[in-house]
PDB file of N, CA and C in Angstrom:
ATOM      1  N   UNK A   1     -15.192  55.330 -88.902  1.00  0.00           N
ATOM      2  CA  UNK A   1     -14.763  54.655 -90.104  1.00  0.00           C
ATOM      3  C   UNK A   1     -13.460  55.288 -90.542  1.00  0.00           C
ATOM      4  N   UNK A   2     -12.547  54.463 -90.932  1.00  0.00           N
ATOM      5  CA  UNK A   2     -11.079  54.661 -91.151  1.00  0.00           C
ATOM      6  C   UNK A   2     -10.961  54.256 -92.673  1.00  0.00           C
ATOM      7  N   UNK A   3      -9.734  54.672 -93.726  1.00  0.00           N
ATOM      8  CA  UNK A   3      -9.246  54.316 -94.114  1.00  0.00           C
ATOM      9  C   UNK A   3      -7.913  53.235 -93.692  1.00  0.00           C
ATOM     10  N   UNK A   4      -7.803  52.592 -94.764  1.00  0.00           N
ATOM     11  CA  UNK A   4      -6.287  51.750 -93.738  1.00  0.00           C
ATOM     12  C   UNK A   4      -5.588  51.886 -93.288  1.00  0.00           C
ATOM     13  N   UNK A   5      -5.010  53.160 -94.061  1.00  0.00           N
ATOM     14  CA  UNK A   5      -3.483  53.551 -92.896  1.00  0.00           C
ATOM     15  C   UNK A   5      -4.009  54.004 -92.283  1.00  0.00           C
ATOM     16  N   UNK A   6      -4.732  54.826 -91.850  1.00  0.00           N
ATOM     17  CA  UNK A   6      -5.153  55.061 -90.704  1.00  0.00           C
ATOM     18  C   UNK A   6      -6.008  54.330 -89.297  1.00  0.00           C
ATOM     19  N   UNK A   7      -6.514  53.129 -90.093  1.00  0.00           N
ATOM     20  CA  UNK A   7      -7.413  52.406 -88.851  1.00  0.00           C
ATOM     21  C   UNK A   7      -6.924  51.587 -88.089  1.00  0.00           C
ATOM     22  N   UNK A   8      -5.262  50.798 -88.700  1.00  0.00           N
ATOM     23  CA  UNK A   8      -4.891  50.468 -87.543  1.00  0.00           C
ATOM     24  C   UNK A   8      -5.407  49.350 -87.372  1.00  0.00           C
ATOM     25  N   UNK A   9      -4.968  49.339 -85.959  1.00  0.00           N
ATOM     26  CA  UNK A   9      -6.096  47.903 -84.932  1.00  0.00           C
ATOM     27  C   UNK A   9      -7.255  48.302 -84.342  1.00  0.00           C
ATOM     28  N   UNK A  10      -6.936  49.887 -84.287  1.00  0.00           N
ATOM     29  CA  UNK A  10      -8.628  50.337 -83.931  1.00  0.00           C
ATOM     30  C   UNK A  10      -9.314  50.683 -84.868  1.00  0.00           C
ATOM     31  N   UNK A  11     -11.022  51.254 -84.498  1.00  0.00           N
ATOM     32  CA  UNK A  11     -11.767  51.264 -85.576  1.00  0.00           C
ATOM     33  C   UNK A  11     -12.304  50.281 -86.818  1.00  0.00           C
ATOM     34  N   UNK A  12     -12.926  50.739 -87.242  1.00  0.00           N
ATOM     35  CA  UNK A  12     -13.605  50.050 -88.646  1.00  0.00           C
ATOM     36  C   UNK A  12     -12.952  50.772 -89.606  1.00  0.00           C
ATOM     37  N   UNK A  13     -12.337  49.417 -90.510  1.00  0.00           N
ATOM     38  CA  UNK A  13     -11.592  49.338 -92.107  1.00  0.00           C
ATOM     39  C   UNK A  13     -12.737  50.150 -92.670  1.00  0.00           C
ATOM     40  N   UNK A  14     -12.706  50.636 -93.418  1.00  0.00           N
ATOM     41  CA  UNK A  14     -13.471  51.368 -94.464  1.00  0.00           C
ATOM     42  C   UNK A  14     -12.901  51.237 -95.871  1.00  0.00           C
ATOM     43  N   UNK A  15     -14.024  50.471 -96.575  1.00  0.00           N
ATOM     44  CA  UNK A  15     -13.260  49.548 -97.812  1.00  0.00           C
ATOM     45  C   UNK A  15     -13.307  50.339 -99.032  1.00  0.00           C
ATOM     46  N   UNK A  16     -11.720  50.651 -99.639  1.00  0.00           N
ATOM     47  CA  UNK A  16     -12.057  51.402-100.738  1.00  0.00           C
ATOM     48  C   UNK A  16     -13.196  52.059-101.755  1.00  0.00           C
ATOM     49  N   UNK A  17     -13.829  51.299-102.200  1.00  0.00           N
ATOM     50  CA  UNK A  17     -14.913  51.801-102.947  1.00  0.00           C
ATOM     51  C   UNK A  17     -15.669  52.476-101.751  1.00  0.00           C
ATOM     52  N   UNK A  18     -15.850  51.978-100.837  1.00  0.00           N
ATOM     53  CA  UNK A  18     -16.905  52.797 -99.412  1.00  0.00           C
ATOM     54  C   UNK A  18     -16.121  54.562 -99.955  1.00  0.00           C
ATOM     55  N   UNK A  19     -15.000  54.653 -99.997  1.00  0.00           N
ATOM     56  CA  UNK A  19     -14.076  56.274 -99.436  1.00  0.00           C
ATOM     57  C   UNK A  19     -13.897  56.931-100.856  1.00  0.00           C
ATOM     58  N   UNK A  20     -14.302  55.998-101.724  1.00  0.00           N
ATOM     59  CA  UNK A  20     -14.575  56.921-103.209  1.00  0.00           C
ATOM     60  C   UNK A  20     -15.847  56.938-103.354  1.00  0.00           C
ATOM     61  N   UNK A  21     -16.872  56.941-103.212  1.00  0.00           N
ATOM     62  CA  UNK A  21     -18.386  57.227-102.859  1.00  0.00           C
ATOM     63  C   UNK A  21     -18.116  58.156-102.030  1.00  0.00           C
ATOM     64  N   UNK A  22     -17.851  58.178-100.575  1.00  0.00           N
ATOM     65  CA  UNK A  22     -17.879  59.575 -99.889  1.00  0.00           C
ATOM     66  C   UNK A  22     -16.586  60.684-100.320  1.00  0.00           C
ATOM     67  N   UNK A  23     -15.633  60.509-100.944  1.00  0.00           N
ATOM     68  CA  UNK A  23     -15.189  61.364-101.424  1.00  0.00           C
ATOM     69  C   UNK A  23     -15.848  62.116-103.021  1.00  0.00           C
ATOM     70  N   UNK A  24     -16.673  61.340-103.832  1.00  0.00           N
ATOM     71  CA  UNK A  24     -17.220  61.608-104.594  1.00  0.00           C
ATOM     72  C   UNK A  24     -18.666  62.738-103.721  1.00  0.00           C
ATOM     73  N   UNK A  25     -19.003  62.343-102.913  1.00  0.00           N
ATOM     74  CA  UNK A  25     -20.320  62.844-102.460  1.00  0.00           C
ATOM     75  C   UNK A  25     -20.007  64.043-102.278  1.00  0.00           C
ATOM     76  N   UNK A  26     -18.244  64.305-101.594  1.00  0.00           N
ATOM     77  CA  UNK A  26     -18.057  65.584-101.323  1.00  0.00           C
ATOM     78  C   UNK A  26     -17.570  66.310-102.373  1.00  0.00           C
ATOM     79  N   UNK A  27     -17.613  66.178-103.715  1.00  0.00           N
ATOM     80  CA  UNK A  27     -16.872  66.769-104.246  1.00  0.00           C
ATOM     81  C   UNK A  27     -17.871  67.295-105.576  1.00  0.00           C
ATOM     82  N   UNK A  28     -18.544  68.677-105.010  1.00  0.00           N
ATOM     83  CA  UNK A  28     -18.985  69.018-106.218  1.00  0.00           C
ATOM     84  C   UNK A  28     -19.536  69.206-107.607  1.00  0.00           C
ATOM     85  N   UNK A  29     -18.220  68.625-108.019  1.00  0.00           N
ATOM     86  CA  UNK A  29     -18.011  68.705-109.716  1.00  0.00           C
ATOM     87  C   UNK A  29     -18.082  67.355-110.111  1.00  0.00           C
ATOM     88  N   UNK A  30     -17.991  66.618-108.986  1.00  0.00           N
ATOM     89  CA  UNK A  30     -17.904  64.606-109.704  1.00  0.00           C
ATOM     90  C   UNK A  30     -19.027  64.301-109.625  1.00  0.00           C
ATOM     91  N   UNK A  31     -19.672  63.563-110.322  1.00  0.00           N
ATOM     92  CA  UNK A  31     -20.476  62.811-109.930  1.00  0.00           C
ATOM     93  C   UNK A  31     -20.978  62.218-109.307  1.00  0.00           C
ATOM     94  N   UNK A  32     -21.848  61.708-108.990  1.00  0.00           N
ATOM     95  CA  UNK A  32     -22.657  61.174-107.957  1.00  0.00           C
ATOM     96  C   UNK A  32     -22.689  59.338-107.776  1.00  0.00           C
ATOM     97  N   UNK A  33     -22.327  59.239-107.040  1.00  0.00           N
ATOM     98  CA  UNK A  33     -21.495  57.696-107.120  1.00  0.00           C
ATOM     99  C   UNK A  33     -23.676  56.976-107.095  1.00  0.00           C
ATOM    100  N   UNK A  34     -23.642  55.741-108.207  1.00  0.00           N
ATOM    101  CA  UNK A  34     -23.892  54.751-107.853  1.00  0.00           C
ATOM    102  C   UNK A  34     -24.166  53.761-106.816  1.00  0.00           C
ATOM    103  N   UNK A  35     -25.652  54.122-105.643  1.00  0.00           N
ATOM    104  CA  UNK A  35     -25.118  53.269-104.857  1.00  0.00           C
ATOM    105  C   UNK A  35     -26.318  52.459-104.767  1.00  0.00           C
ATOM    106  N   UNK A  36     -26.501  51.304-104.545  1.00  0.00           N
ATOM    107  CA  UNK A  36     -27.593  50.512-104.069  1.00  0.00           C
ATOM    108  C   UNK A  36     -28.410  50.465-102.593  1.00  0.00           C
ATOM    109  N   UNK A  37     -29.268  50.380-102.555  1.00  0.00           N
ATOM    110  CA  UNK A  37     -29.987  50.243-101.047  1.00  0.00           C
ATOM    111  C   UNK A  37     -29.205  50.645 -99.898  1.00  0.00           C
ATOM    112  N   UNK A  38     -28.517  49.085 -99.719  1.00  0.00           N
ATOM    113  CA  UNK A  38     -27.326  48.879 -98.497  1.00  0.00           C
ATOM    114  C   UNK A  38     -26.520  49.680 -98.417  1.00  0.00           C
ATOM    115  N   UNK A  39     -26.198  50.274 -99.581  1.00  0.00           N
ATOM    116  CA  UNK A  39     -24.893  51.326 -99.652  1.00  0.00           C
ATOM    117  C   UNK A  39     -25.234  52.497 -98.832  1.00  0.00           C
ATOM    118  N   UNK A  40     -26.396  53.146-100.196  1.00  0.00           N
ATOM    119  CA  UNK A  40     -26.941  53.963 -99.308  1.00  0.00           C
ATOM    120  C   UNK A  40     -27.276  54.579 -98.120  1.00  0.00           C
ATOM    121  N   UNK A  41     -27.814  53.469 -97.372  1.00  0.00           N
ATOM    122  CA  UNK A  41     -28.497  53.564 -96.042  1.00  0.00           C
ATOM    123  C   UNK A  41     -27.092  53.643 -95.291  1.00  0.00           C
ATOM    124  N   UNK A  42     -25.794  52.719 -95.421  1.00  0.00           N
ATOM    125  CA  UNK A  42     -25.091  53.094 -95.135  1.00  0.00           C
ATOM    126  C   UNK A  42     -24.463  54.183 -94.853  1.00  0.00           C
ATOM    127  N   UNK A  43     -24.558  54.937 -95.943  1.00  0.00           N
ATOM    128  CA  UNK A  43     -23.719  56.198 -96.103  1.00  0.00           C
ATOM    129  C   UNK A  43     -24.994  57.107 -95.297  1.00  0.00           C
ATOM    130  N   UNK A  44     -26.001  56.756 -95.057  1.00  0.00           N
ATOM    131  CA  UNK A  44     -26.920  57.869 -94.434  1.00  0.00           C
ATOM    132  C   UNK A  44     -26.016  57.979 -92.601  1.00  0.00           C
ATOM    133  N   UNK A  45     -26.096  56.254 -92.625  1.00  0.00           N
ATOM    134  CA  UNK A  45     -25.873  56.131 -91.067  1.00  0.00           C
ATOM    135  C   UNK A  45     -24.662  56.812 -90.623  1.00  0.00           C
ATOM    136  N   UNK A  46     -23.709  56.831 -91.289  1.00  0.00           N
ATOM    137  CA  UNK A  46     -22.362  57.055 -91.394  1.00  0.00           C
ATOM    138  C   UNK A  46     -22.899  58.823 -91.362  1.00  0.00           C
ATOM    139  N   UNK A  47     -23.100  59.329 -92.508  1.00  0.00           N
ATOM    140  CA  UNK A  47     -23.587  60.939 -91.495  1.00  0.00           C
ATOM    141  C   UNK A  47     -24.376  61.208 -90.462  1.00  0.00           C
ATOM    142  N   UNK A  48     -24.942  60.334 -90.243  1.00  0.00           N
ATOM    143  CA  UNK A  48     -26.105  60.908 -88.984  1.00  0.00           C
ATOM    144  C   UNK A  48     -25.070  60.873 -87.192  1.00  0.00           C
ATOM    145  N   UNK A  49     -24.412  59.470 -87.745  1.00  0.00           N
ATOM    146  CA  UNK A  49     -23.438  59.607 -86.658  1.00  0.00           C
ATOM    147  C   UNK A  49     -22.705  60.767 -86.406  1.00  0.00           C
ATOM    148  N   UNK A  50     -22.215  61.272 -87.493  1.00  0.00           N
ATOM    149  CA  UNK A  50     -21.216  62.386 -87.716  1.00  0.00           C
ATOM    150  C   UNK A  50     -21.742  63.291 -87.529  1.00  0.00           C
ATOM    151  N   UNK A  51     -22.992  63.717 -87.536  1.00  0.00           N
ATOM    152  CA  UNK A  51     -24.266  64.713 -86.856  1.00  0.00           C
ATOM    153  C   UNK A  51     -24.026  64.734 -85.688  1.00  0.00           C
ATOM    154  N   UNK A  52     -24.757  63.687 -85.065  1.00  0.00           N
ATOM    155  CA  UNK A  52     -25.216  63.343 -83.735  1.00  0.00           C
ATOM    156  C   UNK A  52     -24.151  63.667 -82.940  1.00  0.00           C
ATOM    157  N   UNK A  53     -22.517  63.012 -83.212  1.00  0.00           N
ATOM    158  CA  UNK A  53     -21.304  63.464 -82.378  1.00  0.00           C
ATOM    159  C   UNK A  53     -20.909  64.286 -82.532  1.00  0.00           C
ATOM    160  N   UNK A  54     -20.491  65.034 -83.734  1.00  0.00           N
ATOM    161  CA  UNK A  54     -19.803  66.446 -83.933  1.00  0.00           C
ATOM    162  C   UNK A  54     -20.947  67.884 -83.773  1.00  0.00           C
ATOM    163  N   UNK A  55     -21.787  67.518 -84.090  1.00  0.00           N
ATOM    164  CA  UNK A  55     -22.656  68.886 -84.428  1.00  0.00           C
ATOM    165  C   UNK A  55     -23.652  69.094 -83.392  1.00  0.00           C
ATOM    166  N   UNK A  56     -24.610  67.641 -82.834  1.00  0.00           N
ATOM    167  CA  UNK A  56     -25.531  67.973 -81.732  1.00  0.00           C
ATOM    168  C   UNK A  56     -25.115  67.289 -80.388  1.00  0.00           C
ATOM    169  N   UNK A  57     -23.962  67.475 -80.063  1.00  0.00           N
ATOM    170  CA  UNK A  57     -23.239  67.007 -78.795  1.00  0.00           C
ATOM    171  C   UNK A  57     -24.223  65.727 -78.285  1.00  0.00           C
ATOM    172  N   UNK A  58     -24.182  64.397 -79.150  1.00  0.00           N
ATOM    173  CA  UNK A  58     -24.743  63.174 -78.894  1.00  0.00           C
ATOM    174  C   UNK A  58     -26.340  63.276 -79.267  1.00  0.00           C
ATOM    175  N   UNK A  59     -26.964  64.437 -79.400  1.00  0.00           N
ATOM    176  CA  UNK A  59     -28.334  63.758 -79.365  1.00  0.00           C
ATOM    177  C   UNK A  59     -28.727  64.044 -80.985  1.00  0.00           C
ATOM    178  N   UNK A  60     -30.207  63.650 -81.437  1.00  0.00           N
ATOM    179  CA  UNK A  60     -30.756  63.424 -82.546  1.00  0.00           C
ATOM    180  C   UNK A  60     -31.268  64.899 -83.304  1.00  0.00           C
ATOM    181  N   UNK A  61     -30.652  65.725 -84.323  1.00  0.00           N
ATOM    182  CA  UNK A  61     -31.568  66.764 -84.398  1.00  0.00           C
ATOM    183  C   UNK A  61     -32.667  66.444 -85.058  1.00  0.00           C
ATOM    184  N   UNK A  62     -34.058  66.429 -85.101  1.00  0.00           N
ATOM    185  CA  UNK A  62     -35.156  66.375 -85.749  1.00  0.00           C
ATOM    186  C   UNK A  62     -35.004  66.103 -87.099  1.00  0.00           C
ATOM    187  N   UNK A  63     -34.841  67.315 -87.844  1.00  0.00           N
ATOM    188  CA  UNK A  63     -34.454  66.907 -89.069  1.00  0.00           C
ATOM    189  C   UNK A  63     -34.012  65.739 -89.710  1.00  0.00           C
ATOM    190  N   UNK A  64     -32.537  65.205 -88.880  1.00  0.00           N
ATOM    191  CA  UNK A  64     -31.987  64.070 -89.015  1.00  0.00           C
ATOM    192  C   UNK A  64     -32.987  63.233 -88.971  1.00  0.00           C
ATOM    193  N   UNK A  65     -33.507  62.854 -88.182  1.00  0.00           N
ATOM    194  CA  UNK A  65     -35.012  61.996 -87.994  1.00  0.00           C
ATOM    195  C   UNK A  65     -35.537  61.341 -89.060  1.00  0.00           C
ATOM    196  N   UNK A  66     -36.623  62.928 -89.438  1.00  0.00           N
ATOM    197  CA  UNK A  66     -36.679  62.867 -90.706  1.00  0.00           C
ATOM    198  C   UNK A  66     -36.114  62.221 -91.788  1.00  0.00           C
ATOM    199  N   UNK A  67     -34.744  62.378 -91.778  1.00  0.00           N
ATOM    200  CA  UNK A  67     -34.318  62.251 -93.145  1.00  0.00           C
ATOM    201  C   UNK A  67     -33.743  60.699 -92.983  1.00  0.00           C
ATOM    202  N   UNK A  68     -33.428  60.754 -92.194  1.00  0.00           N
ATOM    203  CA  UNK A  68     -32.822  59.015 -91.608  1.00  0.00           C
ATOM    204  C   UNK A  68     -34.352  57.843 -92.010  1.00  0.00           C
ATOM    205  N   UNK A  69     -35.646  58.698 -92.158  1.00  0.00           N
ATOM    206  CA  UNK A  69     -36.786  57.480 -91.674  1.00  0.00           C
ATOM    207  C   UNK A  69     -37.504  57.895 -93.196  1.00  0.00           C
ATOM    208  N   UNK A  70     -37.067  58.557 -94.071  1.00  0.00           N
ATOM    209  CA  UNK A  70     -37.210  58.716 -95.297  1.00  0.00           C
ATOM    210  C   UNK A  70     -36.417  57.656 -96.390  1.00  0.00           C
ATOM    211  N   UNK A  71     -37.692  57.112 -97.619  1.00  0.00           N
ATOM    212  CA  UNK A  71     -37.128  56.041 -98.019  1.00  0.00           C
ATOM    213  C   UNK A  71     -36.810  56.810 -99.531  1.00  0.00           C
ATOM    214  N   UNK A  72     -35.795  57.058 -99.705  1.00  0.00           N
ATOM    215  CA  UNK A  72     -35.291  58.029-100.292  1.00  0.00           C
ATOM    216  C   UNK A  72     -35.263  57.236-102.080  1.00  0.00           C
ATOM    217  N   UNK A  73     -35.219  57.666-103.044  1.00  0.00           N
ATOM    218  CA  UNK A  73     -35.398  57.059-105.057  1.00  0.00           C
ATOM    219  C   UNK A  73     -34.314  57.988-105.367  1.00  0.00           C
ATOM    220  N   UNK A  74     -33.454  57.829-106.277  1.00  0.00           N
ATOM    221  CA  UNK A  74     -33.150  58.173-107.530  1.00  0.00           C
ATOM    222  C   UNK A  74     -34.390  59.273-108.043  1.00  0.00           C
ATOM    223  N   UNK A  75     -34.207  60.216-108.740  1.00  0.00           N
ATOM    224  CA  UNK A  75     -34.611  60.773-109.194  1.00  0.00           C
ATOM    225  C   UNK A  75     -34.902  60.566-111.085  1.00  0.00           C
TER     226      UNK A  75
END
């Protein structure tokens, strides 16, 4: 997932509000973005990928599992 200038003709657009939710997620002190179902699950898939390729050289760590097959509430 790209922002625009960066995605080019390759990759997937990644639509503003999508990159202020994950920049919000990373950031500490902001708040916690608002997201609905779809969003959500989105933003799960979107790290698990980022797991799976950067951290467990393609495969699934357990945990992830877990947390991917967890139907996660608001608190």
């Amino acid at each position: 997932m790209l922002c625009r200038s960066c995605a080019g003709t390759a990759g997937r657009l990644l639509p503003s509000d999508s990159r202020n939710d994950l920049l919000a997620l990373l950031d500490a002190s902001a708040p916690l973005p608002h997201l609905d179902e779809r969003h959500a699950a989105a933003h799960r898939r979107l790290l698990s990928r980022y797991v799976e390729h950067h951290l467990a050289d393609g495969g699934v760590p357990p945990a992830m599992t877990f947390w991917l097959g967890r139907a996660w509430e608001a608190a």
